[in-house]
C-alpha atoms as a PDB file:
ATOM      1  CA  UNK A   1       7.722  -2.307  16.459  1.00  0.00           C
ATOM      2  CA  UNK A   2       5.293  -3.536  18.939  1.00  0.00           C
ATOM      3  CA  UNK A   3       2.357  -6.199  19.330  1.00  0.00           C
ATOM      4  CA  UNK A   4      -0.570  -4.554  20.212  1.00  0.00           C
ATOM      5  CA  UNK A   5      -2.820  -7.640  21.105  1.00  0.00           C
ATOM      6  CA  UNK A   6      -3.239 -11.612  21.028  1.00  0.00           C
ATOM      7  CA  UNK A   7      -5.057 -13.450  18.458  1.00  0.00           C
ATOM      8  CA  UNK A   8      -5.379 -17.119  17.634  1.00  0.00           C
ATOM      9  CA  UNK A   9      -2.320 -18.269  16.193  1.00  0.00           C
ATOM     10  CA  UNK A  10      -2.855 -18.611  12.314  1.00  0.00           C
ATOM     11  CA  UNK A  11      -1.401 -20.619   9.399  1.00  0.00           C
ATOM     12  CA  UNK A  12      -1.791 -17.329   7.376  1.00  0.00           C
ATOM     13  CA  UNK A  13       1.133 -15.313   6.700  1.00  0.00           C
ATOM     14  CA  UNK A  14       1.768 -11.680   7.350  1.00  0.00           C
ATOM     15  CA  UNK A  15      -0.202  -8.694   5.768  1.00  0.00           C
ATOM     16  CA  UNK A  16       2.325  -5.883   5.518  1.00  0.00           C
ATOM     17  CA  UNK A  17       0.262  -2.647   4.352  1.00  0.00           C
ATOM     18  CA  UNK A  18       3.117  -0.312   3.875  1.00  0.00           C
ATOM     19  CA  UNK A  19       2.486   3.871   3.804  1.00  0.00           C
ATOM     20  CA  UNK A  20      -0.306   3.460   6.565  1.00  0.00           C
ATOM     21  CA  UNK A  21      -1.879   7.146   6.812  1.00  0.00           C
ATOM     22  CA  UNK A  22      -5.661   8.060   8.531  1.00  0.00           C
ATOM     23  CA  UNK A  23      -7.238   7.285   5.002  1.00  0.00           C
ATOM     24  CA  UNK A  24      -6.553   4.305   2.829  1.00  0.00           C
ATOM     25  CA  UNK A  25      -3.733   2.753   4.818  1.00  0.00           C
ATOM     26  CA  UNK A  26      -5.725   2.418   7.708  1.00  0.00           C
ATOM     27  CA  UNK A  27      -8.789   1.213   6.271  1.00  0.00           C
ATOM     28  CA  UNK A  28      -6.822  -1.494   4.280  1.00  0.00           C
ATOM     29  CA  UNK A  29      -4.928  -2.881   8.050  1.00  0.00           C
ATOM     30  CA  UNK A  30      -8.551  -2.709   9.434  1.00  0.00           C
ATOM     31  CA  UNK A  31      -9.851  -5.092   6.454  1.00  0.00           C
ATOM     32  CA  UNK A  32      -6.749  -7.646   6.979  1.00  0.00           C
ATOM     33  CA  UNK A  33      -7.114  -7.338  10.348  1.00  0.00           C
ATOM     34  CA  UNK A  34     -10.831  -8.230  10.469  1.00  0.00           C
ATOM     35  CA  UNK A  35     -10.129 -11.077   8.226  1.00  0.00           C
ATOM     36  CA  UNK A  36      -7.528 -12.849  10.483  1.00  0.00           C
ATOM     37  CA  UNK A  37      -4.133 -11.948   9.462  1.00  0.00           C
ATOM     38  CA  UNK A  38      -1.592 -10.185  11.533  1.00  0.00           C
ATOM     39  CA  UNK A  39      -0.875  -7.367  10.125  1.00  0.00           C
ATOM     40  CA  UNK A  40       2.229  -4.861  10.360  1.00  0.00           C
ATOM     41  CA  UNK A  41       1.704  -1.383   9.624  1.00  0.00           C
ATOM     42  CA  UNK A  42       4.478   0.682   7.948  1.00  0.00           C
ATOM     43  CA  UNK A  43       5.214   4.490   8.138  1.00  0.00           C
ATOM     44  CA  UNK A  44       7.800   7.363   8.751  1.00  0.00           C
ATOM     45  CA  UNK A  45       5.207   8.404  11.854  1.00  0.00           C
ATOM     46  CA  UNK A  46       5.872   5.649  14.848  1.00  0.00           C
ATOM     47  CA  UNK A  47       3.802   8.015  17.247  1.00  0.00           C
ATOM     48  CA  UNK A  48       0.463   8.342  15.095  1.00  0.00           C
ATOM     49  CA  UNK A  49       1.435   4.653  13.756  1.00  0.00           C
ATOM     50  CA  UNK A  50       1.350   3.213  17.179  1.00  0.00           C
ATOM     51  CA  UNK A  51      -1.906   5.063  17.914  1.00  0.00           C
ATOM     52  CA  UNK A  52      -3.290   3.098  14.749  1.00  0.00           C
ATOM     53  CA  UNK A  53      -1.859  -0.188  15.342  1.00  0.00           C
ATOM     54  CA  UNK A  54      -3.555   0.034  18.962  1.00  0.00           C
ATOM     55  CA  UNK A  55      -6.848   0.788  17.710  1.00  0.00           C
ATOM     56  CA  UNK A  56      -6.984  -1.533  15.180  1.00  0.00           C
ATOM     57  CA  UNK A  57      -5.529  -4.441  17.147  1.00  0.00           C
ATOM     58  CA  UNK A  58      -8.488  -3.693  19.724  1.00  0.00           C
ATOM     59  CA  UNK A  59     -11.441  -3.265  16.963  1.00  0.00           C
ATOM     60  CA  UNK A  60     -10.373  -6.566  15.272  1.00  0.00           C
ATOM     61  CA  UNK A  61      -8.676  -8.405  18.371  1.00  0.00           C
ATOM     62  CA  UNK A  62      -6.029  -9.313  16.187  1.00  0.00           C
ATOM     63  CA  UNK A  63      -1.873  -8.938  16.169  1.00  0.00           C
ATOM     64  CA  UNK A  64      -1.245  -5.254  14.704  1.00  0.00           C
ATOM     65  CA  UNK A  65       2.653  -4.110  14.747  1.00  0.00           C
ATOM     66  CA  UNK A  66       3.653  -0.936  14.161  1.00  0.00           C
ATOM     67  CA  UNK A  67       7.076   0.086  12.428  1.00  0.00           C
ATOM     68  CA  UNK A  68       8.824   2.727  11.129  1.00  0.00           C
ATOM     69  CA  UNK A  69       9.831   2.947   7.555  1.00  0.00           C
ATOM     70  CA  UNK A  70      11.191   5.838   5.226  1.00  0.00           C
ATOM     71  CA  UNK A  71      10.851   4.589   1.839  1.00  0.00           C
ATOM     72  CA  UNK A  72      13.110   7.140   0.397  1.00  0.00           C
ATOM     73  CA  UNK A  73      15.902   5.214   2.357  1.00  0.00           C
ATOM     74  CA  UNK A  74      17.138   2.020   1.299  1.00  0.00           C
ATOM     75  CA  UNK A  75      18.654   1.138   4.790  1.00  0.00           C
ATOM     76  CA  UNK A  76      15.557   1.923   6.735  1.00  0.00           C
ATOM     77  CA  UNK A  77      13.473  -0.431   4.209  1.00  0.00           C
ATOM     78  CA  UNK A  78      16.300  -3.034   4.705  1.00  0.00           C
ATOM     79  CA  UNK A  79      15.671  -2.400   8.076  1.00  0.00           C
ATOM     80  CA  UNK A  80      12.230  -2.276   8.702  1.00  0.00           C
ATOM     81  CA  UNK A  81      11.665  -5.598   6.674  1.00  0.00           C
ATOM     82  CA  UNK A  82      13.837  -7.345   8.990  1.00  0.00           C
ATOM     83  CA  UNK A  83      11.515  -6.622  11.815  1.00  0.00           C
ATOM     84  CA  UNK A  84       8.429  -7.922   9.708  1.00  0.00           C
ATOM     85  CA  UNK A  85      10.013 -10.715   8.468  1.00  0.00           C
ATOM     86  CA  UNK A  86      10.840 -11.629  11.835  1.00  0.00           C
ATOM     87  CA  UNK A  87       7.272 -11.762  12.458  1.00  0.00           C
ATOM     88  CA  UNK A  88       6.654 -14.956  10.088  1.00  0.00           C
ATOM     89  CA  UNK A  89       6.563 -14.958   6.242  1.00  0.00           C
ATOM     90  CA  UNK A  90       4.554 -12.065   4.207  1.00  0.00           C
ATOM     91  CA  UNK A  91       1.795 -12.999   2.631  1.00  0.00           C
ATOM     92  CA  UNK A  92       0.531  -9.948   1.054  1.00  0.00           C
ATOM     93  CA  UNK A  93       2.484  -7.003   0.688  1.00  0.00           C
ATOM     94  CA  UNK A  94       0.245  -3.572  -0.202  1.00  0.00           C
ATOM     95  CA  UNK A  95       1.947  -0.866  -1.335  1.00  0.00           C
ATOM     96  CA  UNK A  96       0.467   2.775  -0.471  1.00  0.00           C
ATOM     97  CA  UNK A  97       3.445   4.925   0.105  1.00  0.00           C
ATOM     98  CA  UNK A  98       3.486   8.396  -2.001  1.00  0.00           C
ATOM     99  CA  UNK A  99       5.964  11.307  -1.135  1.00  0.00           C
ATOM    100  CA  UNK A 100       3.545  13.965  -0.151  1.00  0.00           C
ATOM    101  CA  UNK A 101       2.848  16.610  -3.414  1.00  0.00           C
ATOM    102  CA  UNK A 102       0.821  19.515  -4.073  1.00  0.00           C
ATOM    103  CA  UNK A 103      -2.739  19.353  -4.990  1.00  0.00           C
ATOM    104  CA  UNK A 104      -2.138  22.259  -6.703  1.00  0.00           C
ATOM    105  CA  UNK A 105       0.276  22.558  -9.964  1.00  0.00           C
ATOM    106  CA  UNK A 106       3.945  23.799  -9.842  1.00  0.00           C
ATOM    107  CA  UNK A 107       5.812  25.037 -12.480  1.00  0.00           C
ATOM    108  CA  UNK A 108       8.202  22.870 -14.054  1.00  0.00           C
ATOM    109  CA  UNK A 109      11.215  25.329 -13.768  1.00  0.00           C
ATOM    110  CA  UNK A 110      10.717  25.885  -9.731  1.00  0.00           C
ATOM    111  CA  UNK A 111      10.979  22.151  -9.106  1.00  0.00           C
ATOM    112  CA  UNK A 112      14.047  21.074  -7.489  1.00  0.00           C
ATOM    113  CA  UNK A 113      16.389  17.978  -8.396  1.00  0.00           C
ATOM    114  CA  UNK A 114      15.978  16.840  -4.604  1.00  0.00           C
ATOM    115  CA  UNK A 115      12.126  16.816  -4.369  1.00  0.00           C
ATOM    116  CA  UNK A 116      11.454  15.128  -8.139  1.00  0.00           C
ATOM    117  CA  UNK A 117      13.909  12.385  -7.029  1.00  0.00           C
ATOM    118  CA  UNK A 118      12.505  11.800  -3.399  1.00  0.00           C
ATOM    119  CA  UNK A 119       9.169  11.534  -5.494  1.00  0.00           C
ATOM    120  CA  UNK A 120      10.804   8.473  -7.513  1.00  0.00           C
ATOM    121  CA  UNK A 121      12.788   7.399  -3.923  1.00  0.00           C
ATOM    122  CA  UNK A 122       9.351   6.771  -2.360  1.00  0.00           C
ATOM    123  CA  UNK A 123       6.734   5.467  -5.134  1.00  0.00           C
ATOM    124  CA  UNK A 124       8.730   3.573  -7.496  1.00  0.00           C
ATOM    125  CA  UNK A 125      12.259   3.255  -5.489  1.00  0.00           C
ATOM    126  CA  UNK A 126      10.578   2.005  -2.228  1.00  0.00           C
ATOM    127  CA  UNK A 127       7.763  -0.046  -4.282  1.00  0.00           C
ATOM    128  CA  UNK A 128      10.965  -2.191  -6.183  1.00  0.00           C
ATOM    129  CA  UNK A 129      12.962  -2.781  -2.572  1.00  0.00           C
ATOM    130  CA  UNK A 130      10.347  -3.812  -0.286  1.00  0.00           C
ATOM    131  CA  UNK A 131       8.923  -6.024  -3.185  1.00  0.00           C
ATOM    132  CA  UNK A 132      12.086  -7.241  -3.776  1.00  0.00           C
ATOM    133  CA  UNK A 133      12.545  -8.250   0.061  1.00  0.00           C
ATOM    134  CA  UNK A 134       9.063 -10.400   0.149  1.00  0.00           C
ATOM    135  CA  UNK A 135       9.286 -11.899  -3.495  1.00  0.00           C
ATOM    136  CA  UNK A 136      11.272 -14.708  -2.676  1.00  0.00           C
ATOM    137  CA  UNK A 137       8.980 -16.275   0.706  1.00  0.00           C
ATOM    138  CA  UNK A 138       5.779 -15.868  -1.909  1.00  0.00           C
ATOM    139  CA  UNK A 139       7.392 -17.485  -4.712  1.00  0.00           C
ATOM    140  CA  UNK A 140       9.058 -20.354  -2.215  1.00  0.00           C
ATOM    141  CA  UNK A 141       4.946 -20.759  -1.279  1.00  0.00           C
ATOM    142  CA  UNK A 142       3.904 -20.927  -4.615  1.00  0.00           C
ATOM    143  CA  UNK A 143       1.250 -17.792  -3.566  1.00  0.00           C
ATOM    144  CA  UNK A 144       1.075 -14.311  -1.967  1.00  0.00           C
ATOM    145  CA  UNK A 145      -0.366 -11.220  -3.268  1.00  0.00           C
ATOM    146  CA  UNK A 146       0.885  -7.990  -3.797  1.00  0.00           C
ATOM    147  CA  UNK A 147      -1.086  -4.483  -4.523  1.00  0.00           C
ATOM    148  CA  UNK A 148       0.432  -1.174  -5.541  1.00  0.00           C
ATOM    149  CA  UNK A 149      -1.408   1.772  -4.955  1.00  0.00           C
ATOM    150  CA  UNK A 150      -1.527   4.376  -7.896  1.00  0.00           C
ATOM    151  CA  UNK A 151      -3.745   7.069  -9.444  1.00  0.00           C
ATOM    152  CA  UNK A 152      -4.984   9.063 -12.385  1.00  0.00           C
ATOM    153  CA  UNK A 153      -1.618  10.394 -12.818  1.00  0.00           C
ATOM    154  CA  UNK A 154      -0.153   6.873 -13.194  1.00  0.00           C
ATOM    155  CA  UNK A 155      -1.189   7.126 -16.644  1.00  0.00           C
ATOM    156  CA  UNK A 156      -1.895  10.396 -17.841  1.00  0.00           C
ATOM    157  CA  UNK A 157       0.779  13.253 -17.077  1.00  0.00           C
ATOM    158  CA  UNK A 158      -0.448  16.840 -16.949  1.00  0.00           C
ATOM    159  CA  UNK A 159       1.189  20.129 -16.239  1.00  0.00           C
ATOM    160  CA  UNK A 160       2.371  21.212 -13.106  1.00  0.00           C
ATOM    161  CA  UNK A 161       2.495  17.238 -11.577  1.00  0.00           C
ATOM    162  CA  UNK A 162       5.688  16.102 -13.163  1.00  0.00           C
ATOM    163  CA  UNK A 163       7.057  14.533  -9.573  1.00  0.00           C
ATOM    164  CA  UNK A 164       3.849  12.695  -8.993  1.00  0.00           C
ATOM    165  CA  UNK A 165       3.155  11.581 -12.767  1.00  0.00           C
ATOM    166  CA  UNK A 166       6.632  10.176 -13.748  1.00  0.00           C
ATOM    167  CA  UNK A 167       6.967   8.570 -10.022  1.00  0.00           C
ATOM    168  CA  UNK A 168       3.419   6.907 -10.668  1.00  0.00           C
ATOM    169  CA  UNK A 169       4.250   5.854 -14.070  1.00  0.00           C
ATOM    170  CA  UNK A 170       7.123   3.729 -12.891  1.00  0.00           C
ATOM    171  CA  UNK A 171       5.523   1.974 -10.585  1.00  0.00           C
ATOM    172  CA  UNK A 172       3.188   1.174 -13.060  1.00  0.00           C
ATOM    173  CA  UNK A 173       5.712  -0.059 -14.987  1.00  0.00           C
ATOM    174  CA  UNK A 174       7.123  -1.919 -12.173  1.00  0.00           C
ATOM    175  CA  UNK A 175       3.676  -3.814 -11.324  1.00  0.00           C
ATOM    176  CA  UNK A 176       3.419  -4.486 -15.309  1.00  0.00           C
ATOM    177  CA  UNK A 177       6.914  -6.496 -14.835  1.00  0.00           C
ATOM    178  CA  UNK A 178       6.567  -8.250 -11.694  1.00  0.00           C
ATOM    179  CA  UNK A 179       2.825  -9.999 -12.665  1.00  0.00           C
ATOM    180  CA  UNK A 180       4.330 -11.057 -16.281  1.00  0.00           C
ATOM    181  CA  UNK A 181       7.591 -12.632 -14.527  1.00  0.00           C
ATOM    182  CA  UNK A 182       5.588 -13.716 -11.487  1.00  0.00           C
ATOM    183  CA  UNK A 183       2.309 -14.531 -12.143  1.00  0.00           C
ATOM    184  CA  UNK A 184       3.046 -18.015 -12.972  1.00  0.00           C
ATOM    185  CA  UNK A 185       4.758 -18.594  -9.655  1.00  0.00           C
ATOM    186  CA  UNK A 186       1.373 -17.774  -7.905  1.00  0.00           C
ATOM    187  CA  UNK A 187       1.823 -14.456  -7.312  1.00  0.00           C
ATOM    188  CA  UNK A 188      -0.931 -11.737  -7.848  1.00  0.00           C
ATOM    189  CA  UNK A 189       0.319  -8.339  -8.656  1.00  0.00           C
ATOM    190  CA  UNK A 190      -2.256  -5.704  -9.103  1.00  0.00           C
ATOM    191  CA  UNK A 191      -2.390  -2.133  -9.339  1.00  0.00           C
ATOM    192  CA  UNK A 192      -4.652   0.117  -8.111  1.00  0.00           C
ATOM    193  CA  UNK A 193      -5.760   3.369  -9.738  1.00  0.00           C
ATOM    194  CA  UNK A 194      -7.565   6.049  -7.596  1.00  0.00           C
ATOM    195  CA  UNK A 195      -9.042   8.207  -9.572  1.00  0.00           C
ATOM    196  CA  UNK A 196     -10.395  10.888  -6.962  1.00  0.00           C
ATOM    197  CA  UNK A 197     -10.065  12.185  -3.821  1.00  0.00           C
ATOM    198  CA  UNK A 198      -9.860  10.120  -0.706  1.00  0.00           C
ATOM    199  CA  UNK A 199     -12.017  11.068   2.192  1.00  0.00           C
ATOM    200  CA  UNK A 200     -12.288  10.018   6.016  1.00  0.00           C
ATOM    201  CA  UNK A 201     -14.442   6.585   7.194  1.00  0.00           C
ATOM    202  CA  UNK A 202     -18.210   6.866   6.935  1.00  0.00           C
ATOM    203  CA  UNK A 203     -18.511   4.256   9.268  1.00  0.00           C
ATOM    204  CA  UNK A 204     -15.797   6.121  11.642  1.00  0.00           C
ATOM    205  CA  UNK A 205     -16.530   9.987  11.351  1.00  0.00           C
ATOM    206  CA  UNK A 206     -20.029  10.186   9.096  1.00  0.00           C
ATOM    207  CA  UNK A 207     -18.415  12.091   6.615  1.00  0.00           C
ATOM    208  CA  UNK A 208     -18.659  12.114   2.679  1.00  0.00           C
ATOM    209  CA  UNK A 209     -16.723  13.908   0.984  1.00  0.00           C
ATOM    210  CA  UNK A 210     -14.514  11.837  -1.142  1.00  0.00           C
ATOM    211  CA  UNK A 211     -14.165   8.319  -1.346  1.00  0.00           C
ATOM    212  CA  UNK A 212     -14.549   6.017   1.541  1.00  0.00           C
ATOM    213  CA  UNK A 213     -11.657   4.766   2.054  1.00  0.00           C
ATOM    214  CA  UNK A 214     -13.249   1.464   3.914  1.00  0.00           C
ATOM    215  CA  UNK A 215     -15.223   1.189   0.633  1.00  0.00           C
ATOM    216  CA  UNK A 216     -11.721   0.944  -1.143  1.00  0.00           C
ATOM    217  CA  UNK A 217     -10.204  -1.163   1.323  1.00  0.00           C
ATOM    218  CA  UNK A 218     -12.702  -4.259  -0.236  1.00  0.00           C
ATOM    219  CA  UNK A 219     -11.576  -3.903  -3.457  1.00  0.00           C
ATOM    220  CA  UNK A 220      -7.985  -4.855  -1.784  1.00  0.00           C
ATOM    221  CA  UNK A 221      -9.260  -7.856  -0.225  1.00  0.00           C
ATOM    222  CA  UNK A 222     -11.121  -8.984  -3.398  1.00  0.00           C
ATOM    223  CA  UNK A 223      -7.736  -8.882  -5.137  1.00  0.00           C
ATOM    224  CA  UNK A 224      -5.623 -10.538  -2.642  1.00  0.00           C
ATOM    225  CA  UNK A 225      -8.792 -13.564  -2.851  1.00  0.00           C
ATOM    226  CA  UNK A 226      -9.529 -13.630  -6.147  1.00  0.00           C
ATOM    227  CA  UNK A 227      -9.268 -17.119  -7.726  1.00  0.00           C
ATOM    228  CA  UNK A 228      -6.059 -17.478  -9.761  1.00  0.00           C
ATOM    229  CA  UNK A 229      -8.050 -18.575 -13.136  1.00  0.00           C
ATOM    230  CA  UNK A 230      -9.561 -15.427 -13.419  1.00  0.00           C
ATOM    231  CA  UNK A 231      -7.142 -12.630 -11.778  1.00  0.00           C
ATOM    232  CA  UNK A 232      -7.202  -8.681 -12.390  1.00  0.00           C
ATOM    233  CA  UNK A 233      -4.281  -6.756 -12.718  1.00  0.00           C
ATOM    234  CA  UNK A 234      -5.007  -3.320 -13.045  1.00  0.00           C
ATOM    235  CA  UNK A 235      -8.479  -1.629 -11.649  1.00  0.00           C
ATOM    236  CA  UNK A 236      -9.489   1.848 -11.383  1.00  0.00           C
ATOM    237  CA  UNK A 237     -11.502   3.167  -8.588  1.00  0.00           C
ATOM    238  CA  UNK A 238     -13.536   6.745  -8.413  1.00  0.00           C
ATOM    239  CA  UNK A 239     -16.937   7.731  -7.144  1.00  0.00           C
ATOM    240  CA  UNK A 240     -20.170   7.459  -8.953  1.00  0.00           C
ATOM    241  CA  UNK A 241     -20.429  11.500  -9.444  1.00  0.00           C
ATOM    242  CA  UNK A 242     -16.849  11.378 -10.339  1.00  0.00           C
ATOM    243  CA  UNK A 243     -16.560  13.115 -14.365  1.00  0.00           C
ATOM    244  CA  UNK A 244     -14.314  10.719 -16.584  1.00  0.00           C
END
């Protein structure tokens, strides 16, 4: 963990993006960033994470910290929350971590035990513990947000994904029962569904293939500002030429 520049000191709370990659992760810090909140930026990567929490923190001239997480390990959650909770209270937690899969299908019989239930460790395992560990400082505020990322296989399983479906469909299952207990409390729980490819930053790198991930990222800040009378809990995402 380390700051990686000043900003004016802020009655807003922390915005811990959690599974902070080139794509999606990054674009999401950026967006909280930009909009005044310190951020901290979670991965199993400190080097690269570091390198984003820099570059960020001097784009936005905000507070960026960068720590180390394994979700698959409930010590080094433990752990890792300490440090951002040390920061000040979270605010919004987003929740992007996925244990890395094939894009391509495997056959059922050659998965292994150890790599279906890292899958779970990570997405739904992860999702529960580092909810669990910010819960308490939203509800004690009477408001905080918090966004789980998920995607066309959180609700439709197919063959040769059975690691990334059933982890996805528990923590769909897992938003579902945190915004029914929670809600009232004023805490927004949404889930995201990406339904598509991700690609790199038009505004960073000109490319376009896939979805823009700085596009995506505000969708995320609508949620976390949405007015409370009139809250979504589940969205879907995908680009316009993307087939249904």
């Amino acid at each position: 963990m380390r700051p990686m520049c000043s900003s004016p000191s802020s009655s807003r709370g922390i915005a811990a993006i959690v599974g902070v990659g080139p794509r999606l992760g990054r674009s999401v810090a950026r967006k909280f960033a930009h909009e005044g909140y310190t951020v901290a930026i979670l991965s199993r990567d400190l080097r690269k994470l570091s390198g984003y929490a820099e570059e960020i923190a001097k784009e936005a001239m905000a507070q960026v910290f960068a720590i180390r997480i394994d979700c698959a390990d409930a010590k080094s959650v433990r752990e890792a929350f300490e440090a951002v909770l040390s920061l000040g209270y979270v605010e919004v937690l987003v929740y992007n971590a996925c244990a890395p899969t094939s894009r391509h299908p495997a056959r059922f019989s050659d998965l292994s035990v150890d790599s279906f239930q890292t899958s779970l460790a990570v997405s739904a395992v992860g999702a529960f513990q580092c909810s669990q560990l910010v819960i308490a400082g939203m509800v004690a505020r009477g408001k905080g947000t918090i966004i789980f990322t998920g995607s066309s296989a959180s609700l439709n399983g197919a063959a040769g994904f059975s690691e990334l479906s059933c982890a996805k469909f528990a923590l769909r299952g897992l938003s579902q029962c945190l915004t029914r207990e929670y809600s009232t409390f004023g805490v927004h729980v949404a889930h995201v569904i990406v339904d598509g490819l991700i690609g790199t930053s038009r505004s960073h790198s000109g490319a376009e293939n896939g979805m823009d991930p700085d596009a995506m990222a505000e969708t995320y800040w609508h949620l976390h500002i949405q007015d409370k009378n009139a809250w979504t809990h589940e969205i879907d995402l995908r680009p316009s030429e993307h087939r249904f």
